[in-house]
C-alpha atoms as a PDB file:
ATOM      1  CA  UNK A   1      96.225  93.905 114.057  1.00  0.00           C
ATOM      2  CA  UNK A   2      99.448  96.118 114.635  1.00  0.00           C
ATOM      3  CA  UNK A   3      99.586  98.685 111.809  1.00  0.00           C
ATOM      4  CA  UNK A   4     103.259  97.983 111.359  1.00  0.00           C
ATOM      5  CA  UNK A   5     103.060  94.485 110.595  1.00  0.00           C
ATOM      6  CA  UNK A   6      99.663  94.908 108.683  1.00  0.00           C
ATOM      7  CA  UNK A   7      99.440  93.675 105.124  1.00  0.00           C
ATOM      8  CA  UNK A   8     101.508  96.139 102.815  1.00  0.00           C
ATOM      9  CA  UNK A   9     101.805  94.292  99.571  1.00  0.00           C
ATOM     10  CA  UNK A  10      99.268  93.757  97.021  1.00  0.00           C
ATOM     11  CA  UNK A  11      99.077  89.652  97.120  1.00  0.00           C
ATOM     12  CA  UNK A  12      99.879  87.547  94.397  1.00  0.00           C
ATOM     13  CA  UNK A  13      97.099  88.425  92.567  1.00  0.00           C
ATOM     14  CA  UNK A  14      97.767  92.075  92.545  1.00  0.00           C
ATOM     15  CA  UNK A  15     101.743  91.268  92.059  1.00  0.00           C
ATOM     16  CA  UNK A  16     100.046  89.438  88.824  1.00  0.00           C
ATOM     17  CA  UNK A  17      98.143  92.500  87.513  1.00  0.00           C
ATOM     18  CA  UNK A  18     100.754  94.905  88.376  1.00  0.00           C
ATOM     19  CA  UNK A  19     102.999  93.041  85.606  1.00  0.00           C
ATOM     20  CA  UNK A  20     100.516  92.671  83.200  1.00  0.00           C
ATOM     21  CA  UNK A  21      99.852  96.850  83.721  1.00  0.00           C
ATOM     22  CA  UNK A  22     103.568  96.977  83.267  1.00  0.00           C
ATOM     23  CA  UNK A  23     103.790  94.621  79.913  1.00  0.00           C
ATOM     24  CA  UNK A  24     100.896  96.770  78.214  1.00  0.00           C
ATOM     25  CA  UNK A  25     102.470 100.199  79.533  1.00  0.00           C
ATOM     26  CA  UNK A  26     105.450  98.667  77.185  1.00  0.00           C
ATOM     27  CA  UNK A  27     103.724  98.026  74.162  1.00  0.00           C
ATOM     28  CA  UNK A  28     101.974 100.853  74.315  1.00  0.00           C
ATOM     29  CA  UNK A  29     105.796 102.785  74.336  1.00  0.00           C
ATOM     30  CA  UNK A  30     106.531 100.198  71.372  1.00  0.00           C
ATOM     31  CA  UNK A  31     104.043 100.746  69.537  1.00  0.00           C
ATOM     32  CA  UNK A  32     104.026 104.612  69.792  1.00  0.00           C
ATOM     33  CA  UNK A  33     107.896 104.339  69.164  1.00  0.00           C
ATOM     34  CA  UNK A  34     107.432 101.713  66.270  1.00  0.00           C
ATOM     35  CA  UNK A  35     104.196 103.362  64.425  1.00  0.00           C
ATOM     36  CA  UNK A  36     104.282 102.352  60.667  1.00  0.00           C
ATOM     37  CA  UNK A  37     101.347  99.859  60.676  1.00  0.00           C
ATOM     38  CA  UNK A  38      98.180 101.901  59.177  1.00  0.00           C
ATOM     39  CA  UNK A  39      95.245  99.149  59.313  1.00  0.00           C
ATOM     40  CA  UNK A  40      94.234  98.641  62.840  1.00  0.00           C
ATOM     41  CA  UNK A  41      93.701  94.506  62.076  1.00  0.00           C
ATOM     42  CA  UNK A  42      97.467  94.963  61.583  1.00  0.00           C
ATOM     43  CA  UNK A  43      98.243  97.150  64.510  1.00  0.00           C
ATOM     44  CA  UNK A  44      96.330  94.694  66.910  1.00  0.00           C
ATOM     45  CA  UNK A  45      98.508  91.685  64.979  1.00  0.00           C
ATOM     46  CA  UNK A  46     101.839  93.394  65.700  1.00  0.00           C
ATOM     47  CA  UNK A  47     100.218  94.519  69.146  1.00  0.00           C
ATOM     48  CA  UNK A  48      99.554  90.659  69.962  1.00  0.00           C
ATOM     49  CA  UNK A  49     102.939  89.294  68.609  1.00  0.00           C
ATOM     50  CA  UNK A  50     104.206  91.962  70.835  1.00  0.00           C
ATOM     51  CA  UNK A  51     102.756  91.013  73.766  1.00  0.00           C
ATOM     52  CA  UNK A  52     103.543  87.440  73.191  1.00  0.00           C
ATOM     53  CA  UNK A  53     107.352  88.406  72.977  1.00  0.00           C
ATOM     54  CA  UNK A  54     107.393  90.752  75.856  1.00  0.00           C
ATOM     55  CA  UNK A  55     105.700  88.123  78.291  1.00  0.00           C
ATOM     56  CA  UNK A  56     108.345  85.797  76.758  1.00  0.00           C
ATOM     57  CA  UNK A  57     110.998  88.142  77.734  1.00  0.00           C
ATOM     58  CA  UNK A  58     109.243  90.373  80.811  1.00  0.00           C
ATOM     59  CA  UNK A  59     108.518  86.637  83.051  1.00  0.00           C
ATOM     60  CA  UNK A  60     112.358  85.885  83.466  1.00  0.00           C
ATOM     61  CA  UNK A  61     112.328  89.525  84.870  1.00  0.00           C
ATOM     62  CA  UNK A  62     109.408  89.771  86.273  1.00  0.00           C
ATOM     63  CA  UNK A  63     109.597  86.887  88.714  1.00  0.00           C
ATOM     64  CA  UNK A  64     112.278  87.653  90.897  1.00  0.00           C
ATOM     65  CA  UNK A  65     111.934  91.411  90.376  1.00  0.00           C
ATOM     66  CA  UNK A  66     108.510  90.924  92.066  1.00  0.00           C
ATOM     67  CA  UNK A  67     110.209  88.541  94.896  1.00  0.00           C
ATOM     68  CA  UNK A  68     113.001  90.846  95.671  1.00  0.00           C
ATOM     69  CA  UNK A  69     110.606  94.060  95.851  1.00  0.00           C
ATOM     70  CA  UNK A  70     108.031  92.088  97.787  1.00  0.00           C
ATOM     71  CA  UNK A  71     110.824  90.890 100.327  1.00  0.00           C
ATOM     72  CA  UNK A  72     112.547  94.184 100.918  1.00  0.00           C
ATOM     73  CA  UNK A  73     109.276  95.839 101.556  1.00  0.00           C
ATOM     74  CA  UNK A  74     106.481  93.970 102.715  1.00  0.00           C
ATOM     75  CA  UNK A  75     107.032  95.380 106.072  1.00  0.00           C
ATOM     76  CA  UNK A  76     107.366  99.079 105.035  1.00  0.00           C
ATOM     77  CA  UNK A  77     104.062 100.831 105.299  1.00  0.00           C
ATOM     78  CA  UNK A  78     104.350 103.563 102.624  1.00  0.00           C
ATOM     79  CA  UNK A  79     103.373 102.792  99.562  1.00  0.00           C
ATOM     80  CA  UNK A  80     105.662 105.012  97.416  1.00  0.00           C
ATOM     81  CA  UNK A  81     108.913 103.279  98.426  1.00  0.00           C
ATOM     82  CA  UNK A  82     106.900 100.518  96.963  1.00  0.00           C
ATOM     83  CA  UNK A  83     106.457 102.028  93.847  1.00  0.00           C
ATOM     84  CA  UNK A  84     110.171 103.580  93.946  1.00  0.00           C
ATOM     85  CA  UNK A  85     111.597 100.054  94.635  1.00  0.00           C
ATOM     86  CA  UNK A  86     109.850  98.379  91.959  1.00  0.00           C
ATOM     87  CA  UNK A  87     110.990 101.516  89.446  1.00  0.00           C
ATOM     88  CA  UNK A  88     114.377 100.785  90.430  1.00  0.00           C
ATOM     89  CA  UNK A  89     113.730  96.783  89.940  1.00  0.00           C
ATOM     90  CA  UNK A  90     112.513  97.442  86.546  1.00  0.00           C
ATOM     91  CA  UNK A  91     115.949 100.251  85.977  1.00  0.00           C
ATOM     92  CA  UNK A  92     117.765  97.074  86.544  1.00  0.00           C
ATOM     93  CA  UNK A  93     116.278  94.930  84.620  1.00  0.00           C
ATOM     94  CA  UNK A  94     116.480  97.477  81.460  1.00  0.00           C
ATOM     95  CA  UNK A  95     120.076  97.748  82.454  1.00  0.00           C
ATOM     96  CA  UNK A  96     120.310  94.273  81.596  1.00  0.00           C
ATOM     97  CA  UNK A  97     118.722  94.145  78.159  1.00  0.00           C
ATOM     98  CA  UNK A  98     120.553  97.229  77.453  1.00  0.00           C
ATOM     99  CA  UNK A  99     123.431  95.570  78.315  1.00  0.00           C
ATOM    100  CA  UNK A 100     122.807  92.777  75.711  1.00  0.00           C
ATOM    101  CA  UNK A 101     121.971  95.567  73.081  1.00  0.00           C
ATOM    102  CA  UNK A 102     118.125  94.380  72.543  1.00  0.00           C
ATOM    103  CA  UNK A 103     117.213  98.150  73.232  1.00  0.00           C
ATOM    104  CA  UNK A 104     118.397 101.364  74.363  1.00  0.00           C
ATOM    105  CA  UNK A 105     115.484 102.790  75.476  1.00  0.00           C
ATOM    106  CA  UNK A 106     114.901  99.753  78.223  1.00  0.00           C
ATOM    107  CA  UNK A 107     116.213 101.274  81.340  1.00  0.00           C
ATOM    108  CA  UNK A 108     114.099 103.950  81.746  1.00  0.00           C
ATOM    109  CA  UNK A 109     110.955 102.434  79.784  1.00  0.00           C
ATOM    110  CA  UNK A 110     111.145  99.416  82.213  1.00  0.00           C
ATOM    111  CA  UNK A 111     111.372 101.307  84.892  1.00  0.00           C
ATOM    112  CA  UNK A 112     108.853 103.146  84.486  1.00  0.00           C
ATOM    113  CA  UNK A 113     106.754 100.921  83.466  1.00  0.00           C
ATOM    114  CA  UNK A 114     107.559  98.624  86.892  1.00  0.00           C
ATOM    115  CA  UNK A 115     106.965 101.622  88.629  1.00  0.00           C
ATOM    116  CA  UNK A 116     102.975 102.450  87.085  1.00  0.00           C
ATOM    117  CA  UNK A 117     102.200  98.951  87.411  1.00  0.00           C
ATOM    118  CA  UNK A 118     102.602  98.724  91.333  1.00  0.00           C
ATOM    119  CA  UNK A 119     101.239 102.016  91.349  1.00  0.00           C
ATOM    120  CA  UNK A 120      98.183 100.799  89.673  1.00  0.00           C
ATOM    121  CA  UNK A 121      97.759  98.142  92.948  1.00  0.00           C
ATOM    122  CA  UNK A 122      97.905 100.672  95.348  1.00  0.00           C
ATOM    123  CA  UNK A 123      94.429 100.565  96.315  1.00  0.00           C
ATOM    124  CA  UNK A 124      94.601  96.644  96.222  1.00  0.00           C
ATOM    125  CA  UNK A 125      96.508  97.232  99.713  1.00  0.00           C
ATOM    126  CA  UNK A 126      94.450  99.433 101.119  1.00  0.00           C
ATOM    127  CA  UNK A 127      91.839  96.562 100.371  1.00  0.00           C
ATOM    128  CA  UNK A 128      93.781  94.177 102.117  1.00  0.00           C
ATOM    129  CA  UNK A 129      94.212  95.989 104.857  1.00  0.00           C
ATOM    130  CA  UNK A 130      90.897  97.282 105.852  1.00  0.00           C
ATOM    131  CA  UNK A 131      90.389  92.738 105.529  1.00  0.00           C
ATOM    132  CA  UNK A 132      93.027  92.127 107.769  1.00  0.00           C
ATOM    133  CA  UNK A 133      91.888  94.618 110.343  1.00  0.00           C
ATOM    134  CA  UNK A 134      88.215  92.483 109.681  1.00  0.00           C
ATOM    135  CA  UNK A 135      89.546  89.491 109.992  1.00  0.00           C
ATOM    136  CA  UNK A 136      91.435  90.665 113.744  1.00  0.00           C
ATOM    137  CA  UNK A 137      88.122  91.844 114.770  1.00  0.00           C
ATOM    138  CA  UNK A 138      89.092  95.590 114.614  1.00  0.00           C
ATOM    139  CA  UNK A 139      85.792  97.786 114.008  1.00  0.00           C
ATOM    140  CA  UNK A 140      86.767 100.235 111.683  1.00  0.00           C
ATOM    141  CA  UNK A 141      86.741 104.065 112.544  1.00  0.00           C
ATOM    142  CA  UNK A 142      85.725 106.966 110.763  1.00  0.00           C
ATOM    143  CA  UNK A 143      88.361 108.967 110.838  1.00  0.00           C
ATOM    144  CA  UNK A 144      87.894 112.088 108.841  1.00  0.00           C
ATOM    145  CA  UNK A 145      87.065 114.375 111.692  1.00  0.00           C
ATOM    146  CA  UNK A 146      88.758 112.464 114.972  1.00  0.00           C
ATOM    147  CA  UNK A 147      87.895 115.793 116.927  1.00  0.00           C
ATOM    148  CA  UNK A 148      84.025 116.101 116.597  1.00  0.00           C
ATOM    149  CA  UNK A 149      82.226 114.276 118.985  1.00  0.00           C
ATOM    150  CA  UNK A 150      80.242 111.047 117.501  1.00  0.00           C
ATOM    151  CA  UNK A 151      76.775 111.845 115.879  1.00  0.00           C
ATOM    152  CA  UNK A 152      73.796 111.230 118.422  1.00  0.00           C
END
């Protein structure tokens, strides 16, 4: 398999855990920013109706933030533009809800969010490569010290 057109993204089931990372790295933020409740049954009831509303709110986002970020760089290699693009995706989509006044804050708390939640499916690729190059037949290569002569 040709390194540059070897599997770069996550799949749809690490696109699918990298918004869930990014929906709990925001209620965690809320909740920190919110405070107030002092039982935790209450905590993990506002933590839940949380949740609820930001997967109400985070899908119409999410969806084609993950389709545009996927398109523009499933052929790029590095996995930090990755991460960079889907911080920007998630800027944007703060930009938005700041825009309709639902919260200040969004921009850069989206954002980053977006940004640790592909992060956190980095190694998901990695995965998927070392399949691919399976899959091709490729035998895979120790490669930690390409000068030394093999073991005998």
């Amino acid at each position: 398999m040709d390194e540059q057109r070897g599997p770069h993204t996550p799949g749809l089931l690490g696109y699918l855990l990298a918004v869930l990372v990014s929906v709990v790295v925001v209620v965690v933020v809320l909740g920190l920013v919110e405070g107030g409740e002092t039982t935790v049954t209450a905590t993990v009831e506002a933590g839940l109706d949380l949740v609820a509303l930001l997967v109400v709110l985070a899908l119409p986002f999410a969806v084609p933030g993950v389709a545009l970020v996927h398109l523009c760089c499933r052929r790029v290699p590095h996995q930090a533009v990755h991460v960079l693009a889907a911080g920007l995706a998630g800027v944007v989509s703060g930009l938005v809800v700041l825009v309709l006044g639902l919260w200040s804050a969004a921009p850069v708390v989206v954002g980053g969010a977006t940004a640790l939640g592909r992060l956190s499916v980095v190694p998901l690729v990695e995965r998927r490569r070392r399949r691919a190059l399976l899959q091709a037949g490729a035998v895979p290569v120790d490669d930690d010290f390409p000068a030394t002569p093999p073991a005998r």
